[in-house]
Protein backbone atom coordinates (compact mmCIF):
# COMPACT_ATOMS: atom_id res chain seq x y z
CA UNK A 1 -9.88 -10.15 -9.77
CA UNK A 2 -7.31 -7.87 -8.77
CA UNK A 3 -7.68 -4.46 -9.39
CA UNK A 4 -5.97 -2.08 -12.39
CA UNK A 5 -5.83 0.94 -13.40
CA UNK A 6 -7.62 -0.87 -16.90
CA UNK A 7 -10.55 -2.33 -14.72
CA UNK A 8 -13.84 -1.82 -17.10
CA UNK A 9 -15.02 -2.32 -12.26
CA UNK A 10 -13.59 1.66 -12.18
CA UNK A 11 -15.61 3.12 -15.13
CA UNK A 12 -18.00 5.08 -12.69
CA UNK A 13 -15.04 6.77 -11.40
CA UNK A 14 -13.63 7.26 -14.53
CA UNK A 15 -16.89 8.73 -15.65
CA UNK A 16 -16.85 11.62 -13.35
CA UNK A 17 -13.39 13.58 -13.63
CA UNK A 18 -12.59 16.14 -10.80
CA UNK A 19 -9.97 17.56 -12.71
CA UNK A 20 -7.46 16.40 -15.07
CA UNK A 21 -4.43 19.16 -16.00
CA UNK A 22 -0.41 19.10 -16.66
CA UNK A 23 -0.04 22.31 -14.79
CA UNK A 24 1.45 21.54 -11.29
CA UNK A 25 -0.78 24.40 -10.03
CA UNK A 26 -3.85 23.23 -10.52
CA UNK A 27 -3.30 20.10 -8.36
CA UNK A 28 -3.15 21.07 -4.58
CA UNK A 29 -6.30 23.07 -4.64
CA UNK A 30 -8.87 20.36 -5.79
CA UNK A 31 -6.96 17.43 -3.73
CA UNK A 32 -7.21 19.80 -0.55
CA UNK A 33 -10.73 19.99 -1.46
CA UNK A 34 -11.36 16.49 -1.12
CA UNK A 35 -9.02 14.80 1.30
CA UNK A 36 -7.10 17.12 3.68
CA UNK A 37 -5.24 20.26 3.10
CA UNK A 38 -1.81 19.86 2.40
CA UNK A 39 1.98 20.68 1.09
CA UNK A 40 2.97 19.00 -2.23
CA UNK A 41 6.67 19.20 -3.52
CA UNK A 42 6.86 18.01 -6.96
CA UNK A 43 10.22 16.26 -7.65
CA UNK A 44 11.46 14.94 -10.77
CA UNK A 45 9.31 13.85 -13.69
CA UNK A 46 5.98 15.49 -15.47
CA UNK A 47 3.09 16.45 -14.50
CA UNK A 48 0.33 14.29 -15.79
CA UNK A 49 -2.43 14.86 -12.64
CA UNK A 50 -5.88 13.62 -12.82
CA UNK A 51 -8.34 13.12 -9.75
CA UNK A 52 -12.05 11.08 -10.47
CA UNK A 53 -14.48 10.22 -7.65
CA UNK A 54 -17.44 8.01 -7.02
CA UNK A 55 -19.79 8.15 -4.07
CA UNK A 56 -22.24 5.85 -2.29
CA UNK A 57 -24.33 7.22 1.04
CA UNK A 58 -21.15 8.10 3.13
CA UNK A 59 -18.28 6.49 1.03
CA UNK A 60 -16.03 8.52 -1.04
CA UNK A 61 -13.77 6.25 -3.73
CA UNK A 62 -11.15 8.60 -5.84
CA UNK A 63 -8.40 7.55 -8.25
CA UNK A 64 -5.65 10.14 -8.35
CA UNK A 65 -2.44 10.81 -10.22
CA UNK A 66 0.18 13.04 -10.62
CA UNK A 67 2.69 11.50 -13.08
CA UNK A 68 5.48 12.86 -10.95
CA UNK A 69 7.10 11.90 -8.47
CA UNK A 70 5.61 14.20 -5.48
CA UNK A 71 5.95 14.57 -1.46
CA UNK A 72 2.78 15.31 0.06
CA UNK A 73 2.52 16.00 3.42
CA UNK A 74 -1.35 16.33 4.62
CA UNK A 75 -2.67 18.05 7.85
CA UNK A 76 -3.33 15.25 9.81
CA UNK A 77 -6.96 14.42 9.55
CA UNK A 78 -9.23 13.31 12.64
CA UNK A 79 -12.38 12.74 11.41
CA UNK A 80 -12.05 10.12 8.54
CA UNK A 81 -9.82 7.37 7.42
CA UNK A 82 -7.93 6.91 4.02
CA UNK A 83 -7.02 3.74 2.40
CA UNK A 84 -4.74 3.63 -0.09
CA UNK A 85 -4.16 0.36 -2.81
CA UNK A 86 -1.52 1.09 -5.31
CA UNK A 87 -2.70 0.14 -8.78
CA UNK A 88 0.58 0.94 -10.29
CA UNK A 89 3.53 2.50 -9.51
CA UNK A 90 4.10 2.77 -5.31
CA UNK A 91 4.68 5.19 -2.23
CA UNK A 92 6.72 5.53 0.49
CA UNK A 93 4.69 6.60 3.66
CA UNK A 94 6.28 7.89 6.78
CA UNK A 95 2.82 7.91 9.82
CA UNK A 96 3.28 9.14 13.28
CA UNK A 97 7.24 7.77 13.51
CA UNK A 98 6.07 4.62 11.21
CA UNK A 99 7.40 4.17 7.80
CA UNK A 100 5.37 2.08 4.74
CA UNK A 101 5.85 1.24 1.38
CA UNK A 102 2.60 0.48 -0.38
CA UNK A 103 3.85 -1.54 -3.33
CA UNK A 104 1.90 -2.13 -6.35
CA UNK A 105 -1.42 -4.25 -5.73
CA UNK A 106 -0.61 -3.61 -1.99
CA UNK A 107 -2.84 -1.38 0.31
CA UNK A 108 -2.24 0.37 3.04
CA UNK A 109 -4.79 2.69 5.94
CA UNK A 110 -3.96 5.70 7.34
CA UNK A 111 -5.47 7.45 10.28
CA UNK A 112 -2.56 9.77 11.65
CA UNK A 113 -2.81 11.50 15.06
CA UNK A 114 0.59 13.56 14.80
CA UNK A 115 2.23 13.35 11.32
CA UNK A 116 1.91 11.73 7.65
CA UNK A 117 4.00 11.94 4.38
CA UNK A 118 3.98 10.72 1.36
CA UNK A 119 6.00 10.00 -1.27
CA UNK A 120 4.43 8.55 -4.68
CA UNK A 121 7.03 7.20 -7.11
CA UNK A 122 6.53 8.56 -10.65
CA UNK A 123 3.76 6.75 -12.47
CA UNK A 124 1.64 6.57 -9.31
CA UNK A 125 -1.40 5.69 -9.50
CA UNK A 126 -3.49 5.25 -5.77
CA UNK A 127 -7.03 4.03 -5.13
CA UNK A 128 -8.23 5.60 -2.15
CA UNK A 129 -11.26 5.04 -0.41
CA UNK A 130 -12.16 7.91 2.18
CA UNK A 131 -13.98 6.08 5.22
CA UNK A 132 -16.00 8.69 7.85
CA UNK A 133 -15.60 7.82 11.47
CA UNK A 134 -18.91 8.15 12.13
CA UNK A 135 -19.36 5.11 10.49
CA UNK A 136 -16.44 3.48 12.67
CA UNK A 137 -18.05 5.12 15.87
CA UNK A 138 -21.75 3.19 14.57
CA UNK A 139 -20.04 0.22 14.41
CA UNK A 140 -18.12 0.77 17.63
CA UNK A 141 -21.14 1.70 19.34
CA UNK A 142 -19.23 4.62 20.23
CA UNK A 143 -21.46 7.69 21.80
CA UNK A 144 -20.94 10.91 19.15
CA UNK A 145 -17.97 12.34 19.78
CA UNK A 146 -15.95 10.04 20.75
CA UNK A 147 -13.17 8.89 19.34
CA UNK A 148 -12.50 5.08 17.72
CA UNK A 149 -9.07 4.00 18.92
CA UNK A 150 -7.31 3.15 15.67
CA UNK A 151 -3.57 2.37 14.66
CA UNK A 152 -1.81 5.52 12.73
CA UNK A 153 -0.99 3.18 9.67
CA UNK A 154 -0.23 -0.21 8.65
CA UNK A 155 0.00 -2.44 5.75
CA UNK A 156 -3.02 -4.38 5.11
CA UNK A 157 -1.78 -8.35 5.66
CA UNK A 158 -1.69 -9.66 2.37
CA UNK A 159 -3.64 -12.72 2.77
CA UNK A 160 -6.74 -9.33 3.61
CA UNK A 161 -5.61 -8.30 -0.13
CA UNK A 162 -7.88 -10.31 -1.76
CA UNK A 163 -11.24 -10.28 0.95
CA UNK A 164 -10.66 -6.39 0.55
CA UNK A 165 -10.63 -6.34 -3.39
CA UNK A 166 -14.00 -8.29 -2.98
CA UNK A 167 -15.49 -5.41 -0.95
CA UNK A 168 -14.01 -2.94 -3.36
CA UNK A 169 -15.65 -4.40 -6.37
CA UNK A 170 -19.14 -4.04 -4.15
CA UNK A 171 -18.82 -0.69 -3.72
CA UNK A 172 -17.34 0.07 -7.33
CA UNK A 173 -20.39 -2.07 -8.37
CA UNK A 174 -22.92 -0.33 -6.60
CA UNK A 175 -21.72 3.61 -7.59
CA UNK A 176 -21.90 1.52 -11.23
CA UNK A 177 -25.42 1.63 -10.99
CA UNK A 178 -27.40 3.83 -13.10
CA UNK A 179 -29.60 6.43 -11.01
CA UNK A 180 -32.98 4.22 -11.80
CA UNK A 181 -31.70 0.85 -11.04
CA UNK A 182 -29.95 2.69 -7.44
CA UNK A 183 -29.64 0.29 -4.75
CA UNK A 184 -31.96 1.70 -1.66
CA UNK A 185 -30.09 3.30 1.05
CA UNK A 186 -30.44 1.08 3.46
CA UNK A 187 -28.93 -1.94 1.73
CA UNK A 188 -25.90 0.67 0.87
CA UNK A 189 -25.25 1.46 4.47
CA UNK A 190 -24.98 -2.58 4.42
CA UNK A 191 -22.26 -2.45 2.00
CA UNK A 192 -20.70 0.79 3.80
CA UNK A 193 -20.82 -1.21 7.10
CA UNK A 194 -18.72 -4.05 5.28
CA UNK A 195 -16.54 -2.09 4.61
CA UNK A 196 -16.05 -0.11 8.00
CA UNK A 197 -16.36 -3.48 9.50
CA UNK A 198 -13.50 -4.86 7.65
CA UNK A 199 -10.95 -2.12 8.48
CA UNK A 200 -11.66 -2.26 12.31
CA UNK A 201 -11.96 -5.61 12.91
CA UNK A 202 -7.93 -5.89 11.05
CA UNK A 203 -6.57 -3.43 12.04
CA UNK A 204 -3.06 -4.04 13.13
CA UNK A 205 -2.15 -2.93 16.45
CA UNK A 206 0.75 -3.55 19.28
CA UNK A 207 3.84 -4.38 17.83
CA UNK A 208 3.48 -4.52 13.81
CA UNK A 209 1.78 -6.96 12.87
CA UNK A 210 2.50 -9.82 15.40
CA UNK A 211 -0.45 -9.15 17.82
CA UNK A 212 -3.23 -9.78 14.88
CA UNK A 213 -1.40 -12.74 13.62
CA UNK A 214 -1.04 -13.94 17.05
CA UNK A 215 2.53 -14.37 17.01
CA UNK A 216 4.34 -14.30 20.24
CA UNK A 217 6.90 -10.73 20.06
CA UNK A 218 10.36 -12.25 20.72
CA UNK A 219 13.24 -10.09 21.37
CA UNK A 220 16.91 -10.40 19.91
CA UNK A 221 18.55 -12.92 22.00
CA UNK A 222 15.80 -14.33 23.31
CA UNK A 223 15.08 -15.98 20.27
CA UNK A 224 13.79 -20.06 20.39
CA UNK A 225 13.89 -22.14 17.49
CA UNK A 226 9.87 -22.49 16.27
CA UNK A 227 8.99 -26.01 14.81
CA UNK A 228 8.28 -25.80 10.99
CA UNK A 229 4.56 -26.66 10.90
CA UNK A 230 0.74 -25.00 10.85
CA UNK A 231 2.80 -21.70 11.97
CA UNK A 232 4.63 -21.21 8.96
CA UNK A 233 2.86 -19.13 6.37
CA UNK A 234 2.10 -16.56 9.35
CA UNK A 235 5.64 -16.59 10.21
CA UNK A 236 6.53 -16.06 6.45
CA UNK A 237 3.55 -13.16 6.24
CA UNK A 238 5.37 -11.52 8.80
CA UNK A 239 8.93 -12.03 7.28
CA UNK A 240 7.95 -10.93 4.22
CA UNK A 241 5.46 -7.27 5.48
CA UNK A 242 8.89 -6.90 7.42
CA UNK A 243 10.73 -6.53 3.88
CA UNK A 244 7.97 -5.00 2.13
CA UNK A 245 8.51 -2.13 4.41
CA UNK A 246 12.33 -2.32 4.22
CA UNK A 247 13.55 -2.70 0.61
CA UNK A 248 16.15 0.33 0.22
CA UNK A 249 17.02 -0.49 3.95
CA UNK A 250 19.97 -2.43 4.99
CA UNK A 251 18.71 -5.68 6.71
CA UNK A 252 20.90 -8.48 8.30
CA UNK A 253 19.86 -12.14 8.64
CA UNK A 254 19.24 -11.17 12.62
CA UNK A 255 16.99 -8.26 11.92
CA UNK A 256 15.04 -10.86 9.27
CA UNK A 257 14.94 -13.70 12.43
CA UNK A 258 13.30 -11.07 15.03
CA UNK A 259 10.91 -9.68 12.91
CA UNK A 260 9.50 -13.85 12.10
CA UNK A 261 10.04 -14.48 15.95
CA UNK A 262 12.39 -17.34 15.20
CA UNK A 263 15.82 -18.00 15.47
CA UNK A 264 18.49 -17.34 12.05
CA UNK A 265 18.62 -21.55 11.50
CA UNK A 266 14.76 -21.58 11.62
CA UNK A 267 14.17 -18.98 9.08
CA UNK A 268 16.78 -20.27 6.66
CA UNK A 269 14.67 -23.24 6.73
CA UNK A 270 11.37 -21.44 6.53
CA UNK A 271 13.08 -19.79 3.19
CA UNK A 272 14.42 -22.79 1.96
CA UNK A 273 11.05 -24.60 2.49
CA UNK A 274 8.57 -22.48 1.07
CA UNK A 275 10.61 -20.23 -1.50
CA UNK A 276 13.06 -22.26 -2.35
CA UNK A 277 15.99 -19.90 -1.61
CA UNK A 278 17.72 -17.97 1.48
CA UNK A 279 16.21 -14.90 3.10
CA UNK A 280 18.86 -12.70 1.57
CA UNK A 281 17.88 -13.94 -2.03
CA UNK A 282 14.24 -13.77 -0.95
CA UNK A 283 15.12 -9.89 -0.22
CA UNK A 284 17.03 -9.56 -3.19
CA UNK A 285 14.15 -10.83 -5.56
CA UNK A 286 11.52 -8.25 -3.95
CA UNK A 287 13.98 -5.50 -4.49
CA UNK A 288 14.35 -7.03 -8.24
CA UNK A 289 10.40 -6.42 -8.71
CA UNK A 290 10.09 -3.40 -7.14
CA UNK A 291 12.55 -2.31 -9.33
CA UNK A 292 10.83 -3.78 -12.24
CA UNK A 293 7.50 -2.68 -11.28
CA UNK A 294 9.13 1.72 -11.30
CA UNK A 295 10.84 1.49 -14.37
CA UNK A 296 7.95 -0.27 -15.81
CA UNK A 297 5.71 2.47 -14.60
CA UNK A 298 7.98 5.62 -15.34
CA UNK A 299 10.77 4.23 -18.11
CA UNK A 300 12.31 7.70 -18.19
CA UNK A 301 13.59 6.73 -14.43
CA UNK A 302 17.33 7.33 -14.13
CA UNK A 303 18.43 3.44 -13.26
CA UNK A 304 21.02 3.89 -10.96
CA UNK A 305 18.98 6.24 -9.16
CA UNK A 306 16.48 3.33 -8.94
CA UNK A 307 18.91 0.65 -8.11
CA UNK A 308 19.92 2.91 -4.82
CA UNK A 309 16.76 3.45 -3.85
CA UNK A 310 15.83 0.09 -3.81
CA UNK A 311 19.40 -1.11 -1.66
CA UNK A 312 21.69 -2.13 -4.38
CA UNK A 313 24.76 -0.57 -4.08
CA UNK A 314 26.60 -2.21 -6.60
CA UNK A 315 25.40 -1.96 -10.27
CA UNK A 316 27.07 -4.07 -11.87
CA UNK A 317 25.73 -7.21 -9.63
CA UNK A 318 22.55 -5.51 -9.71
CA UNK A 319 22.54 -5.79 -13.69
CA UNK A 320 23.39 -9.68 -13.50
CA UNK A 321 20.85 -10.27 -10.96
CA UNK A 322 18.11 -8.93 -13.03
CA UNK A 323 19.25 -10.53 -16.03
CA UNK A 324 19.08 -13.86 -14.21
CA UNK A 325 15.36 -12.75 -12.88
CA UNK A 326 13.95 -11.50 -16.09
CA UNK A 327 15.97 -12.64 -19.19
CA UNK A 328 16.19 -8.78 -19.77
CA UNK A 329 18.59 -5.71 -18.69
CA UNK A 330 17.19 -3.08 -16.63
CA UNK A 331 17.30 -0.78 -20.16
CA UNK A 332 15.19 -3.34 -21.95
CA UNK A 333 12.65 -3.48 -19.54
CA UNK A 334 12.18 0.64 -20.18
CA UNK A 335 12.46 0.37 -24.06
CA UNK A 336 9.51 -2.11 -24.23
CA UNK A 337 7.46 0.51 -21.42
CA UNK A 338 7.95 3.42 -23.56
C-alpha cells in the first residue's frame, strides 16, 4: 500500500509531535535541531508547520510540513543520509550541480558533499527517513572513519518505489509497537540493516541512472536504433526519470532520444507501444498531473503561475488540454480542494 499522509501505518509518528505552530519563527530552530542547520525563505502561502518523529535503535523517521511554499538550503551534512518520499504536494531539489523533482508518491536520497536546496511546493508534505552512516560503513565493512562513497542525490527508480514502501511499513510497524510488546534490539538492527542495505545496494551512480539499469550511455549522434523487446520498460524508466526531473524545462524530441539511448524513430515507437501516444504528449500528460497534483494540494495557487512553472506557456492550450485529461478546468479542480 502506498503511503499517505492518512495512513492509520504513520500513527506512531503522529503520536509524538515535535512541534506544530503557524508562526514562521518557530520553524527553523526545531528542524535545525533534528536534521541539519539551515536557511529557510518562506515564499508565498501560510504557514501551517508541523514536525513528528519516530525512532527505532539508530533510525530516525519524521513527517514535516510547512504549508508554504519554502527554500531551504541545509549545511551540507556528512555524517547521515536523508530520504525524502513526497506524500503530497512536491519539491524541487538542486544537489551538488544536480537538479530533482520529487513528485508526489516519488522519493528521492540525498547525501550532498558541496551544496543542497530545496524547494517544497505549498501543501508539502515529506517523509523523511534520517539514515546514520555508521550503519552504511557496517554494512560496507568500512573501518570507522571512513567514508562510504555515495551519489549526492538521485531519484529512487520507480520500479524501487514499491520494495521501499515495504521496508517503510517495517519500520513504521515496528516504532508502532507498544514499549512491552518492543521488538529486541537485535532483530531491529535487522530491520535497520534492510534498510541501509537497500539504499546502497541502488544507489544510482555514473551517468543518471543508466549505469544501474545497465543501459549502454549513448551520445547525441551516435545514436543506434535499439530493437523493441525485453529492453523496453528500462528504456521507458529512463525516458520517463528523464522527464520527471524536467517538467518546467524545455525538452526536444532529441534530448528525449539521448536520455533512452535510442534513436528519435525508436522512441516514437517505444511511446506509441507502451503509452499509446508520442513522447511530446507523454510529457505533456506528466506536466497535466503535476499540475493537478499542486493545485489539488494548495487550491489558493495562482494558475498561471502554476501553468509556467510546469512549461506551458500558452494558457489557453493549457486549459483545453486539461479539460481533455480531466473532464474539469484547472478552477474546478481548486473549488472541489477547498
Amino acid at each position: 500500500m502506498p503511503l499517505s499522509t492518512k495512513a492509520d501505518l504513520l500513527s506512531p509518528l503522529y503520536r509524538n509531535c515535535l512541534f506544530r505552530s503557524d508562526e514562521r519563527v518557530d520553524a527553523h530552530d526545531h528542524v535545525s535541531r533534528e536534521l541539519a542547520d539551515h536557511l529557510l525563505r518562506w515564499k508565498s502561502g501560510m504557514p501551517d508547520v508541523a514536525m513528528f518523529k519516530g525512532s527505532l535503535n539508530r533510525l530516525s523517521m519524521y513527517l514535516l510540513r510547512y504549508g508554504a511554499e519554502v527554500e531551504v538550503t541545509p549545511n551540507p551534512f556528512d555524517d547521515f543520509t536523508l530520504v525524502h518520499t513526497s506524500l503530497s504536494g512536491g519539491a524541487e531539489i538542486e544537489v551538488d550541480g544536480q537538479k530533482l523533482v520529487i513528485a508526489e508518491g516519488r522519493t528521492g536520497v540525498l547525501t550532498p558533499k558541496q551544496h543542497v536546496r530545496l524547494r517544497w511546493y505549498p501543501g508539502t508534505q515529506q517523509l523523511i527517513l534520517k539514515v546514520p552512516h555508521v550503519l552504511l560503513r557496517e554494512l560496507a565493512l568500512l573501518d570507522e572513519g571512513e567514508k562510504p562513497e555515495l551519489t549526492p542525490g538521485y531519484l529512487l527508480d520507480r520500479r524501487l518505489g514499491t520494495q521501499w514502501d515495504l521496508i517503510m511499513h517495517s519500520l513504521l510497524n515496528a516504532m508502532s509497537l507498544p514499549a512491552e510488546a518492543a521488538l529486541d534490539k537485535t532483530w531491529l538492527d535487522h530491520f535497520e540493516h534492510n534498510a541501509a542495505l537497500f539504499l546502497l545496494s541502488h544507489q544510482v551512480r555514473g551517468s543518471a541512472q543508466a549505469s544501474t539499469l545497465g543501459l549502454q550511455v549513448v551520445q547525441p549522434g551516435q545514436l543506434k536504433d535499439a530493437v523493441l523487446g525485453a529492453g523496453d520498460s528500462r528504456r521507458m524508466n529512463m525516458l520517463l526519470e528523464y522527464m520527471d526531473a524536467r517538467l518546467g524545462a524545455p525538452l526536444s524530441l532529441e534530448d528525449m532520444a539521448s536520455a533512452a539511448g535510442v534513436s528519435i524513430r525508436t522512441i516514437n515507437e517505444l511511446c506509441h507501444r507502451q503509452h499509446g501516444v508520442t513522447p511530446m504528449e507523454l510529457l505533456r500528460n506528466l506536466r497535466l498531473d503535476a499540475v493537478r497534483s499542486r493545485l489539488r494540494a494548495q487550491p489558493d495557487l495562482s494558475i498561471t503561475e502554476t501553468a509556467l512553472t510546469f512549461g506551458f506557456g500558452h494558457l489557453g492550450r493549457f486549459s483545453a488540454y486539461y479539460f481533455d485529461r480531466f473532464g474539469e478546468l484547472p478552477r474546478q479542480t481548486q473549488a472541489r480542494s477547498e
